[in-house]
Structures are given as structure tokens and as C-alpha cells.
PDB file of N, CA and C in Angstrom:
ATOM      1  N   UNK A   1       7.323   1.162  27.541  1.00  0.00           N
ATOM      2  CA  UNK A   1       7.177   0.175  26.495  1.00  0.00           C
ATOM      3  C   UNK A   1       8.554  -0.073  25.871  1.00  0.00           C
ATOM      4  N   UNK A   2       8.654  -1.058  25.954  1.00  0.00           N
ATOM      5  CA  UNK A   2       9.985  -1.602  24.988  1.00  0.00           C
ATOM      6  C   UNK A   2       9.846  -1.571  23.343  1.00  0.00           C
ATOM      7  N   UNK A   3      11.066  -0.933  22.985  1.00  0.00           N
ATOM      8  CA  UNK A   3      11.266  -0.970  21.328  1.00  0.00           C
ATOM      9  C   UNK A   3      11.796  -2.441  20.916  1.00  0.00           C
ATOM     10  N   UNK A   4      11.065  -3.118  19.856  1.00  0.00           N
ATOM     11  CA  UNK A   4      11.639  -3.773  19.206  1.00  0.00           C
ATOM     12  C   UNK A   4      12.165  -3.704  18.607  1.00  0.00           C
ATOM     13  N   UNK A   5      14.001  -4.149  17.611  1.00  0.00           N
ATOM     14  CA  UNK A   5      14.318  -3.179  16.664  1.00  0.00           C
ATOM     15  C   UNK A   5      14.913  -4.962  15.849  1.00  0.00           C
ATOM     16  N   UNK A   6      14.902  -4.433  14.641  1.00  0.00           N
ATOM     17  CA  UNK A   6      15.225  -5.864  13.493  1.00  0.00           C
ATOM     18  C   UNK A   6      16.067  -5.469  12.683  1.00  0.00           C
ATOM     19  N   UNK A   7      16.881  -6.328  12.564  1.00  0.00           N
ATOM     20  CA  UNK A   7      17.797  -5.606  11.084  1.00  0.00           C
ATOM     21  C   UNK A   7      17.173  -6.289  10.172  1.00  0.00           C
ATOM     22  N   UNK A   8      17.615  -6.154   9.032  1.00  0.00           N
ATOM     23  CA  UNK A   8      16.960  -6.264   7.628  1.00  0.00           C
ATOM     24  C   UNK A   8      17.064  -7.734   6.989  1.00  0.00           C
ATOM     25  N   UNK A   9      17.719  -8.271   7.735  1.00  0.00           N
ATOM     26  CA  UNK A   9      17.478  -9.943   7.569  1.00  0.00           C
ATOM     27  C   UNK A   9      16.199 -10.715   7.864  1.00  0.00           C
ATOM     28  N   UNK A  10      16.195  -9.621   9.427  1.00  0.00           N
ATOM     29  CA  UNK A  10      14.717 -10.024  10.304  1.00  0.00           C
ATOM     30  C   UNK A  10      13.297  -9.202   9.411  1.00  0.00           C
ATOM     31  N   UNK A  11      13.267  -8.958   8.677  1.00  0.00           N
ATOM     32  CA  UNK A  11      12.097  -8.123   8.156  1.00  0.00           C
ATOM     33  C   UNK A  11      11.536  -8.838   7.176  1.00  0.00           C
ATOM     34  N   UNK A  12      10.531  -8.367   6.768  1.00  0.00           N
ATOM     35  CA  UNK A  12       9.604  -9.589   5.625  1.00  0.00           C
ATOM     36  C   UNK A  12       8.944  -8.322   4.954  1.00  0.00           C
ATOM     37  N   UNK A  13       8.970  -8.276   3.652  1.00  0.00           N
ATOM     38  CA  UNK A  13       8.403  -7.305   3.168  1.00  0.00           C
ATOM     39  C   UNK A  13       6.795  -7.719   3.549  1.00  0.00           C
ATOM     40  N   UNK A  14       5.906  -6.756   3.077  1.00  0.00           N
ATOM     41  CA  UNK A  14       4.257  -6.335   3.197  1.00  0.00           C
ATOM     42  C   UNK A  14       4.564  -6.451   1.853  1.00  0.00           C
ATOM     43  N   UNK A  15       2.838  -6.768   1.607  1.00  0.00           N
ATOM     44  CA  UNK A  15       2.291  -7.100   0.677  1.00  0.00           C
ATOM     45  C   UNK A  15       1.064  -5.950   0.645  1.00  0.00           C
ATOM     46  N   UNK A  16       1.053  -5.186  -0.427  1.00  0.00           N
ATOM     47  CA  UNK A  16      -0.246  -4.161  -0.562  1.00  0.00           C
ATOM     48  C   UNK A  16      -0.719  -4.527  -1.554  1.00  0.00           C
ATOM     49  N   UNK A  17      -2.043  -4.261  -1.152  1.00  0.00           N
ATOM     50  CA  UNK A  17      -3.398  -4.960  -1.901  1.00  0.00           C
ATOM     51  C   UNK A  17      -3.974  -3.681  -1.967  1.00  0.00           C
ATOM     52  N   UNK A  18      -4.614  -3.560  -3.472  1.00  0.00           N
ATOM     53  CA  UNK A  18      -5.851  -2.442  -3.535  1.00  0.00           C
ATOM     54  C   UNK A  18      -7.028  -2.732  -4.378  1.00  0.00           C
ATOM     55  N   UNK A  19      -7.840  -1.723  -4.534  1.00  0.00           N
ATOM     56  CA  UNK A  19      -9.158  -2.262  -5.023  1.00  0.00           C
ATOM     57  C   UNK A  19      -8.960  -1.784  -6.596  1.00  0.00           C
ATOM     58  N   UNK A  20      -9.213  -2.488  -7.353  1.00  0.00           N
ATOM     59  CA  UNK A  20      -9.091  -2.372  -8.662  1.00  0.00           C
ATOM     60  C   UNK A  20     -10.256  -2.821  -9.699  1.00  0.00           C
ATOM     61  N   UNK A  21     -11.028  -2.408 -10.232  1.00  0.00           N
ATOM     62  CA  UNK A  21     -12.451  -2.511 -11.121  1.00  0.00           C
ATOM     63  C   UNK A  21     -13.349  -3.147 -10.433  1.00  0.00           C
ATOM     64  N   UNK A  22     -13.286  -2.897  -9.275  1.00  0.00           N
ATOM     65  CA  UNK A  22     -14.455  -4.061  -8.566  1.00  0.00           C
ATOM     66  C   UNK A  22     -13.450  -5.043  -7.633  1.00  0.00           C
ATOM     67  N   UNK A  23     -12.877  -5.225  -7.740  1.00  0.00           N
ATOM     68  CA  UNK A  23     -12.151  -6.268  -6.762  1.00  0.00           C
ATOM     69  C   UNK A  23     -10.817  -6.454  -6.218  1.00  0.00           C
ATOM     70  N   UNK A  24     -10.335  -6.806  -5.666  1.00  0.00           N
ATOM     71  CA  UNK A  24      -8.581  -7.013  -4.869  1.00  0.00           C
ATOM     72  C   UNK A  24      -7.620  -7.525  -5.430  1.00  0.00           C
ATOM     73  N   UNK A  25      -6.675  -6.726  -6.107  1.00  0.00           N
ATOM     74  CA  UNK A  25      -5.524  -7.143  -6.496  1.00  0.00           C
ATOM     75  C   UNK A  25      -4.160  -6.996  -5.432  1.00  0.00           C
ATOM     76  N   UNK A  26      -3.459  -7.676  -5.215  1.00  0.00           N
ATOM     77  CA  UNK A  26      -1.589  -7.312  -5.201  1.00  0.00           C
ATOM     78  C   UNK A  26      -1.329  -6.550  -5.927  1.00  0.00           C
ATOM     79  N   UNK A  27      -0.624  -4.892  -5.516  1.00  0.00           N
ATOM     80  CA  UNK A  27       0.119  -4.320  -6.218  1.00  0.00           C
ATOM     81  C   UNK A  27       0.906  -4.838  -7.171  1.00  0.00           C
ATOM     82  N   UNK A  28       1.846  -5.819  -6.253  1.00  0.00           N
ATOM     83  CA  UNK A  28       3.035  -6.532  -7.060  1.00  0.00           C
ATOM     84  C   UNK A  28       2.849  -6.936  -8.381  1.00  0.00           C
ATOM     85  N   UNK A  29       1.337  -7.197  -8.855  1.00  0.00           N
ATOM     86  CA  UNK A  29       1.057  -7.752 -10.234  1.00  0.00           C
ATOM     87  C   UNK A  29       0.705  -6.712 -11.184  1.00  0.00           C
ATOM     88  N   UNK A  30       0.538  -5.609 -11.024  1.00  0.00           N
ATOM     89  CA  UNK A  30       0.771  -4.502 -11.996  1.00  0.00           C
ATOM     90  C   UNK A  30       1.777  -4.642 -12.728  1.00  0.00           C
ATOM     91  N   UNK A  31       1.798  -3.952 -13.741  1.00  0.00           N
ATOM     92  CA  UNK A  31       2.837  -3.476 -15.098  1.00  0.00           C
ATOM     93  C   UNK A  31       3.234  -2.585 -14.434  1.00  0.00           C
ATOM     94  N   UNK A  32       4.173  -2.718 -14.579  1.00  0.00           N
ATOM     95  CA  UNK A  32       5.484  -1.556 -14.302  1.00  0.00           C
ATOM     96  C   UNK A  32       4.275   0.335 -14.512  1.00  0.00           C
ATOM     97  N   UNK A  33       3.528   0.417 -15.607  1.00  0.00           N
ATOM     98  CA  UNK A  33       3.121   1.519 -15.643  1.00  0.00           C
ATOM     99  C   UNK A  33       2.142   1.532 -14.514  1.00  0.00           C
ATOM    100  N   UNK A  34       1.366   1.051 -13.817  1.00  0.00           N
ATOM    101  CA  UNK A  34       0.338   1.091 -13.573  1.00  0.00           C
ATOM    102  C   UNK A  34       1.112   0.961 -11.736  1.00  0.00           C
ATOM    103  N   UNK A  35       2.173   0.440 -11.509  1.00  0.00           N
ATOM    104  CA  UNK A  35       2.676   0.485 -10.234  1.00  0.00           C
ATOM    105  C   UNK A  35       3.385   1.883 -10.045  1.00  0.00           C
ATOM    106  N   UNK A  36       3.628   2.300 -10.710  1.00  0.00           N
ATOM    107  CA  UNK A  36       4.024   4.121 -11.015  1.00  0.00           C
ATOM    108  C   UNK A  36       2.753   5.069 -10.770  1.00  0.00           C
ATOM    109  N   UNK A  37       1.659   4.848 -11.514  1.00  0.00           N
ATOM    110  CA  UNK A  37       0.469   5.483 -10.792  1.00  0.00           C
ATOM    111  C   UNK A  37       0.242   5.151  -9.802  1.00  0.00           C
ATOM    112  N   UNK A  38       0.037   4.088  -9.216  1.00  0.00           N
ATOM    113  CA  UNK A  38      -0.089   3.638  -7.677  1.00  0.00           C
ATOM    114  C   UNK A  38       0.383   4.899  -6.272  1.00  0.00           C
ATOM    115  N   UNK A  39       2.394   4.643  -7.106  1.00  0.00           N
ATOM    116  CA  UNK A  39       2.620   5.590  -5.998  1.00  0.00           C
ATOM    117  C   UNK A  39       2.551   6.431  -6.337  1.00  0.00           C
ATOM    118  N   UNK A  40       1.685   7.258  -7.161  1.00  0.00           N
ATOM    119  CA  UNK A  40       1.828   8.626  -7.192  1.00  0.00           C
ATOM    120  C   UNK A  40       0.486   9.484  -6.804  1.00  0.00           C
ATOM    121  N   UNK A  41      -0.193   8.344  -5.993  1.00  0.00           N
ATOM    122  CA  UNK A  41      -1.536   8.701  -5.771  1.00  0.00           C
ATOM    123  C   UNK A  41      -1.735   9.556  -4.590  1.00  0.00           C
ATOM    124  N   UNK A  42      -2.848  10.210  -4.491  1.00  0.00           N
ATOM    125  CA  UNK A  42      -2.901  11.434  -3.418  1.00  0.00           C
ATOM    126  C   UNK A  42      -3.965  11.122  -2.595  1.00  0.00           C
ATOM    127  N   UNK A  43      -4.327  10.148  -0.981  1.00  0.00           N
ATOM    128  CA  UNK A  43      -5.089  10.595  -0.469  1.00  0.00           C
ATOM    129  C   UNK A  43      -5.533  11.603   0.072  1.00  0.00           C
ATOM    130  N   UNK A  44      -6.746  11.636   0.384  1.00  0.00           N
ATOM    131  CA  UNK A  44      -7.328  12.573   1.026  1.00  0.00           C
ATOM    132  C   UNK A  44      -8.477  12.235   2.102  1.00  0.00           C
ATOM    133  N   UNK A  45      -8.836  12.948   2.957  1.00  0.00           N
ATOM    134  CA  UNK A  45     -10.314  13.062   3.981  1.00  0.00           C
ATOM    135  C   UNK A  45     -10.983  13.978   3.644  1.00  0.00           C
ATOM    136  N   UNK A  46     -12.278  13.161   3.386  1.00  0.00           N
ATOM    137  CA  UNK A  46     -13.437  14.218   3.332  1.00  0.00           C
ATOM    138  C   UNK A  46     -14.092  14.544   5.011  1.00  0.00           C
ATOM    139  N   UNK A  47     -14.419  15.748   5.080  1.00  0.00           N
ATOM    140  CA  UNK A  47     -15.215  15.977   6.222  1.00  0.00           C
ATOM    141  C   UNK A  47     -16.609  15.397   6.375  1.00  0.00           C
ATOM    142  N   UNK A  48     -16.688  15.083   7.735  1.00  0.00           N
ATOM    143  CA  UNK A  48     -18.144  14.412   8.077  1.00  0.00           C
ATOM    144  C   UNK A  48     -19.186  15.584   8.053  1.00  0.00           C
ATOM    145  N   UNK A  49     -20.087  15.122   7.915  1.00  0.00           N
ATOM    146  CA  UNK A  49     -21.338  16.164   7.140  1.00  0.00           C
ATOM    147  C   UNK A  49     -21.923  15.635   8.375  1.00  0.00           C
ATOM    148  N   UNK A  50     -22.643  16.018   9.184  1.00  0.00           N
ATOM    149  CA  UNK A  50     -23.708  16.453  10.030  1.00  0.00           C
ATOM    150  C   UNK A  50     -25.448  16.455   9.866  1.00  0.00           C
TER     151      UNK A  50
END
């Protein structure tokens, strides 16, 4: 398989979206406080129950 590789001209930022009181926001539109909790969040996996 061939690598594609881009320098940083060629790149386009992402856009992250999460679920917020019921529905889909853009990160990007948070307050500064609330984009600080964002990244400081911890997923996890729960195990499948049987």
C-alpha cells in the first residue's frame, strides 16, 4: 500500500462534533471553559455482558 503524505498547506482541519443535552453541537462553539473539559475527558469500554 502506498503512503500518502501532505504537508500542512495540504491539510484541512476536522471538525468534532459531540452530543450535548440532547443534541449535536461543534466543539468549536464552546466557551473557552467548556472546550477545556472536552479535552480532558476520559473514555472508556464497558464489557459485553452475556
Amino acid at each position: 500500500m502506498k503512503k500518502t503524505l501532505l504537508t500542512n498547506s495540504e491539510r484541512q482541519p476536522c471538525e468534532v462534533w459531540t452530543r450535548v443535552m440532547g443534541y449535536h453541537r461543534p466543539v468549536t462553539s464552546f466557551n473557552p471553559g467548556k472546550q477545556s473539559e472536552h479535552r480532558e475527558r476520559q473514555y472508556f469500554k464497558e464489557n459485553r455482558v452475556n
